[in-house]
C-alpha atoms as a PDB file:
ATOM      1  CA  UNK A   1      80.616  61.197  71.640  1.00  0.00           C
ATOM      2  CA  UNK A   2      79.625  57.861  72.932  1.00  0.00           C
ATOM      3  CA  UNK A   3      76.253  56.394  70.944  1.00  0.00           C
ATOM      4  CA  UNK A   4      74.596  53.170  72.302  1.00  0.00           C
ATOM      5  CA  UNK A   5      72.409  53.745  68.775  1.00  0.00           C
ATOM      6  CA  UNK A   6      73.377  54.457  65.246  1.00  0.00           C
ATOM      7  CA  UNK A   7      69.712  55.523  64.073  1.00  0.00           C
ATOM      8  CA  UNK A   8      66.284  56.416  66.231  1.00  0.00           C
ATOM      9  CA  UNK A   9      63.274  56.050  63.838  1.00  0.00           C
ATOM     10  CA  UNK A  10      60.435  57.937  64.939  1.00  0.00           C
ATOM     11  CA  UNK A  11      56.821  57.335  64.079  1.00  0.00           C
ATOM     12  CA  UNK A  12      55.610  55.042  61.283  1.00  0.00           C
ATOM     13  CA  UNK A  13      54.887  52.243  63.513  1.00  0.00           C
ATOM     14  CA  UNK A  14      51.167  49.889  62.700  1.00  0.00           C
ATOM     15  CA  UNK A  15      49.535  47.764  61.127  1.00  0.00           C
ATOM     16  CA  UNK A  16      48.594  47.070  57.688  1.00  0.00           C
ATOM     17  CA  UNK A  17      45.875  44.860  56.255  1.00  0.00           C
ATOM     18  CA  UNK A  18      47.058  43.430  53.255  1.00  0.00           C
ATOM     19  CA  UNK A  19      44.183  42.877  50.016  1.00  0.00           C
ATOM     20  CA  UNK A  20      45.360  40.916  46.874  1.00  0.00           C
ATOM     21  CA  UNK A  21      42.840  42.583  44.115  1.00  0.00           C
ATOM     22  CA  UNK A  22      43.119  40.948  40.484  1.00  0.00           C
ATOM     23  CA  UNK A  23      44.143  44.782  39.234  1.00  0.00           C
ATOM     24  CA  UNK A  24      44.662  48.152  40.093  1.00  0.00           C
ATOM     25  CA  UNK A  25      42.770  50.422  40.001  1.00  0.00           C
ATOM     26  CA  UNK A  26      39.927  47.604  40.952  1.00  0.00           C
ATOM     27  CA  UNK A  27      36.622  47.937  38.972  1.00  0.00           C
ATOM     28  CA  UNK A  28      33.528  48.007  41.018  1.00  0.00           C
ATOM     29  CA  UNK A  29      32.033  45.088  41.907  1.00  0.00           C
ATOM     30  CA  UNK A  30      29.473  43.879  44.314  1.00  0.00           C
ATOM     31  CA  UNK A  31      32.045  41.390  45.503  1.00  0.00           C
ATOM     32  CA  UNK A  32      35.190  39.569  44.885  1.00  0.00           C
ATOM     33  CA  UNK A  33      37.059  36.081  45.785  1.00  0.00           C
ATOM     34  CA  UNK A  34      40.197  37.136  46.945  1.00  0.00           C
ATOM     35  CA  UNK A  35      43.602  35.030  47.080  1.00  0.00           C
ATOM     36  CA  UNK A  36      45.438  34.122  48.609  1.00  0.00           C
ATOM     37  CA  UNK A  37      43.480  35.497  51.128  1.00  0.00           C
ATOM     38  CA  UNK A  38      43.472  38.759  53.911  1.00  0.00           C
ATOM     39  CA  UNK A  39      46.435  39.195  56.048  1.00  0.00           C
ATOM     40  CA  UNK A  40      46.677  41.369  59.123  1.00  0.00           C
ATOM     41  CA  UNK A  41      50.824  42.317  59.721  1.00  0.00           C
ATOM     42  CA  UNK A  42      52.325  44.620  61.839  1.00  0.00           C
ATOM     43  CA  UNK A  43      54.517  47.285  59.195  1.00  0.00           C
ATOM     44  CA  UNK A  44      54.859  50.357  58.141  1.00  0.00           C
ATOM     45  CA  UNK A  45      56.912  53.103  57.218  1.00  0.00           C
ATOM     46  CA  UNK A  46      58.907  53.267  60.555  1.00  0.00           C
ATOM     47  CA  UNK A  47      58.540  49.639  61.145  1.00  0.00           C
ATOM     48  CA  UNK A  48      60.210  48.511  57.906  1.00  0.00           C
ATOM     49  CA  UNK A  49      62.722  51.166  58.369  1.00  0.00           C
ATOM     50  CA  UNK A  50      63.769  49.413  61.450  1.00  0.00           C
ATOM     51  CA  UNK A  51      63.820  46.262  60.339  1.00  0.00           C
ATOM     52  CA  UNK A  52      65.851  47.036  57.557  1.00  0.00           C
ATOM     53  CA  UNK A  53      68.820  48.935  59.251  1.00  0.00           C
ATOM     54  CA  UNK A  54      68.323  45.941  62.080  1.00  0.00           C
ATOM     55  CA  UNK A  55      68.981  43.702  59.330  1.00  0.00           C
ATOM     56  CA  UNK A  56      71.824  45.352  57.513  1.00  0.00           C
ATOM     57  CA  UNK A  57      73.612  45.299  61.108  1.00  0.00           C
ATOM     58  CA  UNK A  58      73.040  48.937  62.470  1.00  0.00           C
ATOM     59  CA  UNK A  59      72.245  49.044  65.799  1.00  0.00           C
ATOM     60  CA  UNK A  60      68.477  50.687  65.764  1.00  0.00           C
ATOM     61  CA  UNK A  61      65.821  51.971  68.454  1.00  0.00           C
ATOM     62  CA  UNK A  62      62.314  52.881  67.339  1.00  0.00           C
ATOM     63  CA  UNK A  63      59.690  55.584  68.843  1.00  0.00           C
ATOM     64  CA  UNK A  64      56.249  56.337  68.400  1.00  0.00           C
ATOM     65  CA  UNK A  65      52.805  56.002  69.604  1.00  0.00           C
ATOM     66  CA  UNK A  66      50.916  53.000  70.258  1.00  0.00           C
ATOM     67  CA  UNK A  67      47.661  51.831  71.579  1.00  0.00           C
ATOM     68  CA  UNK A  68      46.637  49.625  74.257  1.00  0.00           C
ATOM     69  CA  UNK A  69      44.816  47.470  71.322  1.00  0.00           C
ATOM     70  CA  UNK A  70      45.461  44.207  69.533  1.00  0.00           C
ATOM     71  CA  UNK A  71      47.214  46.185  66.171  1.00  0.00           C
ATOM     72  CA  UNK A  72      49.773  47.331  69.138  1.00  0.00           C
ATOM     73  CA  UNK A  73      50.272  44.124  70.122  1.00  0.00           C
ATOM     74  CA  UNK A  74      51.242  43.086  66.811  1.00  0.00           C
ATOM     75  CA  UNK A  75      53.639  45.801  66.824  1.00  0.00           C
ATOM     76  CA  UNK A  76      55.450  45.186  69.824  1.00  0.00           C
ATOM     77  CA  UNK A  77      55.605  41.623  69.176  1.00  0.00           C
ATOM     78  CA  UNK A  78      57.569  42.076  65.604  1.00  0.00           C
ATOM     79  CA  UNK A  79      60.057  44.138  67.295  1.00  0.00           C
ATOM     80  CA  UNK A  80      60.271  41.825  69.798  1.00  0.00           C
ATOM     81  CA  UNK A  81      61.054  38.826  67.143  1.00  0.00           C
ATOM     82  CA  UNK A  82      63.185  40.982  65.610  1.00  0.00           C
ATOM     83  CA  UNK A  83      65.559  42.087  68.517  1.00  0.00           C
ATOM     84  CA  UNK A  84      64.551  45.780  67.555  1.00  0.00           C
ATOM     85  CA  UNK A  85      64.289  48.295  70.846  1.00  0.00           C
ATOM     86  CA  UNK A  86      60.773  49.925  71.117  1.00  0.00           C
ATOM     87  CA  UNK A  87      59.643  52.697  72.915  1.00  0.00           C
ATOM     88  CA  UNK A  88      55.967  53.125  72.794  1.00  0.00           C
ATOM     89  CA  UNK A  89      54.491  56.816  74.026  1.00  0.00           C
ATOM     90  CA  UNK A  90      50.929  55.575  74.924  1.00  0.00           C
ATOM     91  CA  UNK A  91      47.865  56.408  72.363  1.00  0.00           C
ATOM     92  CA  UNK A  92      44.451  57.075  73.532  1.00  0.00           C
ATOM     93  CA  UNK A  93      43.429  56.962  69.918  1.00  0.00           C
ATOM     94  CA  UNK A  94      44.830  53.746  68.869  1.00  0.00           C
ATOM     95  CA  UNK A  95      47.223  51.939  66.727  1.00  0.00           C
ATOM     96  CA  UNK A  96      48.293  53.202  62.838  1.00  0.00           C
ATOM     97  CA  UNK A  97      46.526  51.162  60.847  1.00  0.00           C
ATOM     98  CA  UNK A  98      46.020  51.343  56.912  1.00  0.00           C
ATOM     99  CA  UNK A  99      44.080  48.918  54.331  1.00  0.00           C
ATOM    100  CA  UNK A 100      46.904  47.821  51.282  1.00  0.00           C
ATOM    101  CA  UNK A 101      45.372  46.715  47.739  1.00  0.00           C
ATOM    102  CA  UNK A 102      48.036  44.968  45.756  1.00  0.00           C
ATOM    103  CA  UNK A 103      47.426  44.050  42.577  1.00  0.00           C
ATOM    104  CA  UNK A 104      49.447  41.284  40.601  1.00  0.00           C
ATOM    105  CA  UNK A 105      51.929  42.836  39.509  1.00  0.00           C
ATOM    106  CA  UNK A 106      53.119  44.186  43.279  1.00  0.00           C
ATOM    107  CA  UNK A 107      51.651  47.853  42.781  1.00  0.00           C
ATOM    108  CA  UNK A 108      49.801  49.170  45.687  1.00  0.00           C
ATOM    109  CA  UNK A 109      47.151  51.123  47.037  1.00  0.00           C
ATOM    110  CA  UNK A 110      47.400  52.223  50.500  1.00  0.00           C
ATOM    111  CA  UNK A 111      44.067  53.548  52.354  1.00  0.00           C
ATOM    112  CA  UNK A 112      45.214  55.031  55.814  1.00  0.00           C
ATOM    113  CA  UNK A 113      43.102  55.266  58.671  1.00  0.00           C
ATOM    114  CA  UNK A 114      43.244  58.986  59.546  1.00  0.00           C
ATOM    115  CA  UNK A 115      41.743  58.461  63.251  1.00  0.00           C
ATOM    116  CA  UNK A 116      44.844  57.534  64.796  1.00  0.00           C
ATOM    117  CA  UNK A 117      46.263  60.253  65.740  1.00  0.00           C
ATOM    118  CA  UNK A 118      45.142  63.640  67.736  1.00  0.00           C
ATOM    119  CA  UNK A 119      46.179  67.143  67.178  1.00  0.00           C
ATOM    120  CA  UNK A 120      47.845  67.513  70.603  1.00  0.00           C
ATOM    121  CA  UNK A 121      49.909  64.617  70.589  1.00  0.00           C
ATOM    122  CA  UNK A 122      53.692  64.844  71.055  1.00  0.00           C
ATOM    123  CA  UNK A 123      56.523  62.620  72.329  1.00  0.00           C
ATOM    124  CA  UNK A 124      57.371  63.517  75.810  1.00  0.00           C
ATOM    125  CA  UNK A 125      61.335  65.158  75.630  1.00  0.00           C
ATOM    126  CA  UNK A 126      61.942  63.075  78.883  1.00  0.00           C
ATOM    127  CA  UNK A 127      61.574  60.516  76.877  1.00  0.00           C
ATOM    128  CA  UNK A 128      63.121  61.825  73.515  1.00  0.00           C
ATOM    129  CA  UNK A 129      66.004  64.105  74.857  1.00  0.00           C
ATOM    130  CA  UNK A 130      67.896  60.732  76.159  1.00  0.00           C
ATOM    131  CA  UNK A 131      67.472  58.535  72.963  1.00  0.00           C
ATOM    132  CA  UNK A 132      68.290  61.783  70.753  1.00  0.00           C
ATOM    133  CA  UNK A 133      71.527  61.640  73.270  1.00  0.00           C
ATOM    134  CA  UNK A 134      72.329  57.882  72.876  1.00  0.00           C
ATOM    135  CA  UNK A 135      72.096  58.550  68.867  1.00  0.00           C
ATOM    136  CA  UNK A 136      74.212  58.942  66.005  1.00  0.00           C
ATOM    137  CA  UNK A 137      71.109  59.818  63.497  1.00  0.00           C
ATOM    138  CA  UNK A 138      67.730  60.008  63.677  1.00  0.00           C
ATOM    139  CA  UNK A 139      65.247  58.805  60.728  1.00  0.00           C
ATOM    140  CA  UNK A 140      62.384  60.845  60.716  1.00  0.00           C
ATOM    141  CA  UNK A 141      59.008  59.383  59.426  1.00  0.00           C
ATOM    142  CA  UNK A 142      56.339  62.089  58.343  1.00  0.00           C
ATOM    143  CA  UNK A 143      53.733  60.470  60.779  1.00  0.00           C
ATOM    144  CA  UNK A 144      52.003  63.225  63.390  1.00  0.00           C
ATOM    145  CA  UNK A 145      53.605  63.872  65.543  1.00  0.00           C
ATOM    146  CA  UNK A 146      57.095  63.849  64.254  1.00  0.00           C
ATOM    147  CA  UNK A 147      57.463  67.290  62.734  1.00  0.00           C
ATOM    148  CA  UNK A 148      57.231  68.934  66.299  1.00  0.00           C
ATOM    149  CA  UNK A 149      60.246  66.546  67.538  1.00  0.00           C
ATOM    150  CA  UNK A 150      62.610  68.085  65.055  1.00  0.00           C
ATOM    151  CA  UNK A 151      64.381  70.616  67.109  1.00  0.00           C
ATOM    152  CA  UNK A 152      65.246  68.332  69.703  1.00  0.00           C
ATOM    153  CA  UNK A 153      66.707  66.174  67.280  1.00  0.00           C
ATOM    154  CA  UNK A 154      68.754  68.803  66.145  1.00  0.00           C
ATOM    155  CA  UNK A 155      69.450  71.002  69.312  1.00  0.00           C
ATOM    156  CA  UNK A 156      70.964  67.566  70.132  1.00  0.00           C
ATOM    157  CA  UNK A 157      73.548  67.510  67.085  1.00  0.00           C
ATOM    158  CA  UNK A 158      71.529  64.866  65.562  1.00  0.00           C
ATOM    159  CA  UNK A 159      72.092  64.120  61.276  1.00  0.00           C
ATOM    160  CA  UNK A 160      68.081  63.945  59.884  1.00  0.00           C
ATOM    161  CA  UNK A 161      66.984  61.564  57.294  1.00  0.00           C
ATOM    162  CA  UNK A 162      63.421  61.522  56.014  1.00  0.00           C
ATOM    163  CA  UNK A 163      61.354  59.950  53.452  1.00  0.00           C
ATOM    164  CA  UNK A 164      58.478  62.297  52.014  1.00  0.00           C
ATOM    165  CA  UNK A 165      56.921  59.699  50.221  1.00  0.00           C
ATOM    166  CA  UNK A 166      54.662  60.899  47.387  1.00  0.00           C
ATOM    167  CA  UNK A 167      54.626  64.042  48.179  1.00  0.00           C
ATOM    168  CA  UNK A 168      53.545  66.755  45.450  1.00  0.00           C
ATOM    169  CA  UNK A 169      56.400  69.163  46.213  1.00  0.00           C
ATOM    170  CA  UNK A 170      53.543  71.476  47.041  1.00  0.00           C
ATOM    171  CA  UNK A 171      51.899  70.559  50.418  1.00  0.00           C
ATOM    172  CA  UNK A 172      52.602  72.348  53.503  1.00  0.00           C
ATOM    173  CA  UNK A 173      52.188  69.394  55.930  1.00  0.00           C
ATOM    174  CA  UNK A 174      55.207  68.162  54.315  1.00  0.00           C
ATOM    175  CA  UNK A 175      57.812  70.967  54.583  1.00  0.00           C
ATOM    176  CA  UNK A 176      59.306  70.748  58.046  1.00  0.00           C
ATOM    177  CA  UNK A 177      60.612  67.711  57.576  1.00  0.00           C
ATOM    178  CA  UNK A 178      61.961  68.384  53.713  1.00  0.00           C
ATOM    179  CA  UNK A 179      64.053  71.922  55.096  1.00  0.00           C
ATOM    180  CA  UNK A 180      64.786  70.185  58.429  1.00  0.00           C
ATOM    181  CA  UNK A 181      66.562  66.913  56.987  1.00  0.00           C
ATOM    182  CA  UNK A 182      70.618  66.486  55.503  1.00  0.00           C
ATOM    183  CA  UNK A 183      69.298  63.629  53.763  1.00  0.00           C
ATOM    184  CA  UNK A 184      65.411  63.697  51.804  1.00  0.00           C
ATOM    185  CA  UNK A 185      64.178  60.794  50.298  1.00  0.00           C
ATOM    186  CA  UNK A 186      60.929  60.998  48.199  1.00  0.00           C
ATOM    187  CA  UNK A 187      59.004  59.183  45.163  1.00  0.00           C
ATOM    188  CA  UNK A 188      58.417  60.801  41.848  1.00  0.00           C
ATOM    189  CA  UNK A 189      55.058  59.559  41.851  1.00  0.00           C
ATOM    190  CA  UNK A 190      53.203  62.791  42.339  1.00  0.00           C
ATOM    191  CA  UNK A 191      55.357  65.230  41.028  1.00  0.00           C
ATOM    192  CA  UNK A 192      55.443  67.543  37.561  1.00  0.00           C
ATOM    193  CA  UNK A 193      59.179  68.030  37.732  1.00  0.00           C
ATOM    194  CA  UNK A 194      61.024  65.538  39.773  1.00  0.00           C
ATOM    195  CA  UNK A 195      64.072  67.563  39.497  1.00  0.00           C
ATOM    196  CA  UNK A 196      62.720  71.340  40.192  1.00  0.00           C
ATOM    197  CA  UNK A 197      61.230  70.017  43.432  1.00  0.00           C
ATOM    198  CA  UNK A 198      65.002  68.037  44.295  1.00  0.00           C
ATOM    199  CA  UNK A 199      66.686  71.470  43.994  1.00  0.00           C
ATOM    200  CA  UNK A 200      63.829  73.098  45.846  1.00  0.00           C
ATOM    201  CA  UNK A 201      64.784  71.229  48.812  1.00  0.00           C
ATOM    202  CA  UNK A 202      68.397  71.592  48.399  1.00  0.00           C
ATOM    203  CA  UNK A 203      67.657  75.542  48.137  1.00  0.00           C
ATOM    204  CA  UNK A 204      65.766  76.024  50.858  1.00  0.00           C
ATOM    205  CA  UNK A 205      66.920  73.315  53.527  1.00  0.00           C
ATOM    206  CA  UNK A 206      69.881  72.071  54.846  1.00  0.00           C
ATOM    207  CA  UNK A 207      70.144  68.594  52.731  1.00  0.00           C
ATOM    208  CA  UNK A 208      73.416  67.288  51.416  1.00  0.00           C
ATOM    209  CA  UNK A 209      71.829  64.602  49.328  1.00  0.00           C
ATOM    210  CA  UNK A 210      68.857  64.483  47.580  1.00  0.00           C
ATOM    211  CA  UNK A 211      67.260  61.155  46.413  1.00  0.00           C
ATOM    212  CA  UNK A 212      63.874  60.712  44.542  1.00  0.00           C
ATOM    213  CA  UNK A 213      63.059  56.917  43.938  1.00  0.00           C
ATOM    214  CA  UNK A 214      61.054  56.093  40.122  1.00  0.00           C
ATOM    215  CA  UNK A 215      60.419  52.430  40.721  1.00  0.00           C
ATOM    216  CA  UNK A 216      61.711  50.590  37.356  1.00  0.00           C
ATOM    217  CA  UNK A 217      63.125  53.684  36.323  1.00  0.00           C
ATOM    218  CA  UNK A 218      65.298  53.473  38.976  1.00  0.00           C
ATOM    219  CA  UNK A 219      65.919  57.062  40.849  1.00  0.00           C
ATOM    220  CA  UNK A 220      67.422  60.413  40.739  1.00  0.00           C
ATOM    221  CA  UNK A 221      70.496  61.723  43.351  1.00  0.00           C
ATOM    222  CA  UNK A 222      71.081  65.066  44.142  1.00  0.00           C
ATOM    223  CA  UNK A 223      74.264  65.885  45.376  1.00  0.00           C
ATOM    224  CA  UNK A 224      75.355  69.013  47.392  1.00  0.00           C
ATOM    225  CA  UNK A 225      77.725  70.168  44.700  1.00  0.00           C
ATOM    226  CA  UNK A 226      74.277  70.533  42.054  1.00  0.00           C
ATOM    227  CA  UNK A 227      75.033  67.263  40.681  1.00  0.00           C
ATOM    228  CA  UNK A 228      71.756  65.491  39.601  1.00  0.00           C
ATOM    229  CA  UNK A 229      72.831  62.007  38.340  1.00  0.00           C
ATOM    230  CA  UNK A 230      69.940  59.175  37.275  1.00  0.00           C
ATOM    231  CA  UNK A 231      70.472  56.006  39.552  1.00  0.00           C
ATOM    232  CA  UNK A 232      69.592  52.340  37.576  1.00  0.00           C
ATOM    233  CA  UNK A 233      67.311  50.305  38.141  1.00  0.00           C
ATOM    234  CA  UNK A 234      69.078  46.921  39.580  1.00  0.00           C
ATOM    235  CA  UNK A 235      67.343  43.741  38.373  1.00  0.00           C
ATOM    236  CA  UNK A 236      65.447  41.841  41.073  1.00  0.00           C
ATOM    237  CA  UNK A 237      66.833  38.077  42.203  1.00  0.00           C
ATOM    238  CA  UNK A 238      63.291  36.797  41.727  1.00  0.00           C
ATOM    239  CA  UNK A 239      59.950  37.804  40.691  1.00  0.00           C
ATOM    240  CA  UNK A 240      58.237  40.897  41.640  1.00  0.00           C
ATOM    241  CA  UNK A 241      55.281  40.083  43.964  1.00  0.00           C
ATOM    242  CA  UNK A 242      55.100  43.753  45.871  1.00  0.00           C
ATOM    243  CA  UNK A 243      56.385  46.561  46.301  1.00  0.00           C
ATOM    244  CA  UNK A 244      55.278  47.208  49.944  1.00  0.00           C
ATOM    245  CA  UNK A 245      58.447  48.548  52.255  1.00  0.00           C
ATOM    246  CA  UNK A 246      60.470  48.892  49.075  1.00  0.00           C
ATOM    247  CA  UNK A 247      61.670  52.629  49.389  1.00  0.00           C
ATOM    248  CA  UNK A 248      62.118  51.605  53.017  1.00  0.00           C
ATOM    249  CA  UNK A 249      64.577  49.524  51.999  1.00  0.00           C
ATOM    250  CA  UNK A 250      66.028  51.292  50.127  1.00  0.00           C
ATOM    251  CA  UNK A 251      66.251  54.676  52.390  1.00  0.00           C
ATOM    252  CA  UNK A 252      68.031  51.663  55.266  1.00  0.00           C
ATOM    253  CA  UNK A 253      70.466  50.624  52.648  1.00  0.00           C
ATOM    254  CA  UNK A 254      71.239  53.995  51.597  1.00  0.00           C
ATOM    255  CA  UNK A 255      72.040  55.152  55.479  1.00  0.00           C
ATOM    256  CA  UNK A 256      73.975  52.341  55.919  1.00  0.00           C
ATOM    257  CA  UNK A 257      76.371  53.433  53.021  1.00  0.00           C
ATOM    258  CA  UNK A 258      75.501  57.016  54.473  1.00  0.00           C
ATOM    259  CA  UNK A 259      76.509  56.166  58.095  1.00  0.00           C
ATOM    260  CA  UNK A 260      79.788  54.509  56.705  1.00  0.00           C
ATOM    261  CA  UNK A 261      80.919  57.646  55.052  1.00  0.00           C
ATOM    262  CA  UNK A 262      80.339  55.842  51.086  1.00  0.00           C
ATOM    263  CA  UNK A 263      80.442  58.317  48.217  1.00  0.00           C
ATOM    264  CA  UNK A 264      76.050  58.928  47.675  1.00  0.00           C
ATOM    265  CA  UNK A 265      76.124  57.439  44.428  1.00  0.00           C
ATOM    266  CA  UNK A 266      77.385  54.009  46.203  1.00  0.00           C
ATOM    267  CA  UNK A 267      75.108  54.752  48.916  1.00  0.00           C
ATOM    268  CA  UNK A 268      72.509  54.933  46.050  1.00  0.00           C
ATOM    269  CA  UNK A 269      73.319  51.369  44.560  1.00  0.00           C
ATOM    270  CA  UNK A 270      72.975  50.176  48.257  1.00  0.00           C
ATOM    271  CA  UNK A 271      70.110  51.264  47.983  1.00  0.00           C
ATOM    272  CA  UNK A 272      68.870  50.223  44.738  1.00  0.00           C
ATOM    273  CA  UNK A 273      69.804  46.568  45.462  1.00  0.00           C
ATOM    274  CA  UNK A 274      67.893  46.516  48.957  1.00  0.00           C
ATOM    275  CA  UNK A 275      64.719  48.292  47.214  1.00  0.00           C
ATOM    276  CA  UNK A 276      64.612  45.163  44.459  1.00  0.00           C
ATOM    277  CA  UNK A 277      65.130  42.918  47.130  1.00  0.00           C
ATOM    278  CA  UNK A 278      62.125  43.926  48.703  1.00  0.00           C
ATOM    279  CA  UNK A 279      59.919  43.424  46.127  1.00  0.00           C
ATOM    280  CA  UNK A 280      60.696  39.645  45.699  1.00  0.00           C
ATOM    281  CA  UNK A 281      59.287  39.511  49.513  1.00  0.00           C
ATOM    282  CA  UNK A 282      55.389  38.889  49.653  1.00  0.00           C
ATOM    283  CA  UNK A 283      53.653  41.501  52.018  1.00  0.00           C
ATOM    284  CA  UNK A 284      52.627  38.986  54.663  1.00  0.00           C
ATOM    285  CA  UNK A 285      56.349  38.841  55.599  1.00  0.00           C
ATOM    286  CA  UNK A 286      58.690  41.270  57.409  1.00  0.00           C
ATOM    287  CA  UNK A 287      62.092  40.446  55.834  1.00  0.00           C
ATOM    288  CA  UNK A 288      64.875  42.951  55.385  1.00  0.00           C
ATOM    289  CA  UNK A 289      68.131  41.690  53.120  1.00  0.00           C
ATOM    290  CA  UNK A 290      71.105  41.063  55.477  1.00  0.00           C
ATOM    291  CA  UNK A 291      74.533  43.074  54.872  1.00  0.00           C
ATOM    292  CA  UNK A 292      76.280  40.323  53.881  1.00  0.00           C
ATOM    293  CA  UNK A 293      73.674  39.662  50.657  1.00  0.00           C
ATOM    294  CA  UNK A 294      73.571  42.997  50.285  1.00  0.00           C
ATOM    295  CA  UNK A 295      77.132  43.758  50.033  1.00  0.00           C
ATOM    296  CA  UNK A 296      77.589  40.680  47.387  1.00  0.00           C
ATOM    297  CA  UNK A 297      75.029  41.896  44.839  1.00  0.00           C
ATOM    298  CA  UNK A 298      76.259  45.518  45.403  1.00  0.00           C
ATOM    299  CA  UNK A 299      79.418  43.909  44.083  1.00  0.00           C
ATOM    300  CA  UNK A 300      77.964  41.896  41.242  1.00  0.00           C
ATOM    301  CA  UNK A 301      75.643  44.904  39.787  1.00  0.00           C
ATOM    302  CA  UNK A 302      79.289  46.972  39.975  1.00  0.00           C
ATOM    303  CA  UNK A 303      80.493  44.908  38.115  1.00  0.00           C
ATOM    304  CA  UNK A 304      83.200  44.373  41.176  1.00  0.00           C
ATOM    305  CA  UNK A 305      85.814  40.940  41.579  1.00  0.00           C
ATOM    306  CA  UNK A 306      83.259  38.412  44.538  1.00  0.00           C
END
């Protein structure tokens, strides 16, 4: 079949507000002086998905809902700088916008505005149908209202990716997407047993590949033939300033191995390379690693001849 994409991102498009706090969590205080400074940037989940499989040279087209407002605007226009196809479903209730606290040390705390979105919102399928048709994949962020676009995705032979985020392995909101997808991504952040939940999803859904991201600890990869292997950490090229957009680079490195037919554990140390890369890149910027970098320190952390 003929694709004029290789991956439609849904949802996950806005605008964050980026805080530098001297440490997390932050102490109360009546105030605080805050460097170096407040910075408004269009980026989230879906966004920095894009712009990381833009970067790494796969052709990309993004969907989701955006308002008439200036957080849209800012939206549109980083696609738009980035050569990165939008399609924007009006939004009567605005924008995506969340509030970021990052303390020194890159950590974050993300407060999400949970106004922008409304119960009966879903993407037109005269618009979705014909990008699910012009697709090879489709990354799936778990921003309303992308769980009720999943059987058009697959009732048009569509491969699923998804990142769950810090999800507990417990709440409902969550599941479609985790049984739905052939490829889960997810943090071990909020969860008791990392690898109960990983085989959980195998179990129950149709995943071939499992992957739960630990930060420094690197991550955990679940194979389809039961195999849980632990993934190392790679060493960042400079210091770590945030970690903002870092497991979406690392879920757009990962698909690019994935997309290329690489054996998941090399898809794994794409992604672990792209994920450090990220954090060397301060929040007020939108900057994904490019395929060439990316395919020379994949080579250097294997060990492998430049």
């Amino acid at each position: 079949m003929s694709t004029e994409t290789d991956v439609l991102v849904l949802g996950g498009a806005g605008v964050d507000t980026i805080v530098h706090v001297p440490e997390l969590p932050l102490p109360y205080a009546d105030s605080y002086m805050i460097r170096p400074g407040i910075t408004a940037r269009a980026g989230q989940s879906g966004d920095f998905v894009a712009l990381g499989l833009t970067a790494l040279g796969l052709r990309t087209h993004h969907l989701d809902m955006l308002g008439d407002d200036p957080e849209g605007d800012l939206v549109r226009a980083l696609h738009r700088d980035h050569g990165i196809p939008l399609t924007a479903v009006p939004q009567p209730a605005g924008t995506k916008r969340a509030v970021n606290l990052v303390g020194p040390d890159g950590r974050r705390l993300s407060l999400y505005d949970d106004t922008r979105s409304r119960a009966e919102d879903r993407f037109p399928e005269e618009t979705l149908r014909p990008l699910a048709a012009a697709a090879r994949h489709a990354h799936v962020v778990i921003t309303h209202p992308c769980a009720q676009a999943l059987p058009v995705l697959r009732e048009a032979g569509l491969t699923l990716s998804t990142d769950l985020h810090n999800w507990d392995g417990v709440n409902a909101y969550h599941e479609p997407f985790a049984l739905a997808a052939d490829l889960v991504f997810l943090s071990t952040t909020a969860l008791t047993d990392h690898e109960r939940t990983m085989r959980d999803i195998a179990a129950r859904g149709r995943a071939r590949a499992v992957v739960a991201t630990a930060g420094a600890d690197g991550a955990f990869l679940l194979t389809d033939d039961g195999t849980l292997t632990h993934v190392p950490a790679v060493t960042p090229p400079a210091p770590v300033v945030d970690s903002n957009g870092a497991g979406d680079a690392f879920a757009s490195a990962f698909l690019l191995g994935w997309l290329n037919g690489e054996d998941p554990a090399r898809c794994a140390l794409y992604g672990s390379v792209a994920g450090a890369h990220a954090c060397t890149v301060p929040s007020t910027r939108a900057e994904g690693i490019d395929r060439d970098e990316l395919l020379g320190r994949v080579a250097e952390s294997a060990g492998e001849p430049a």
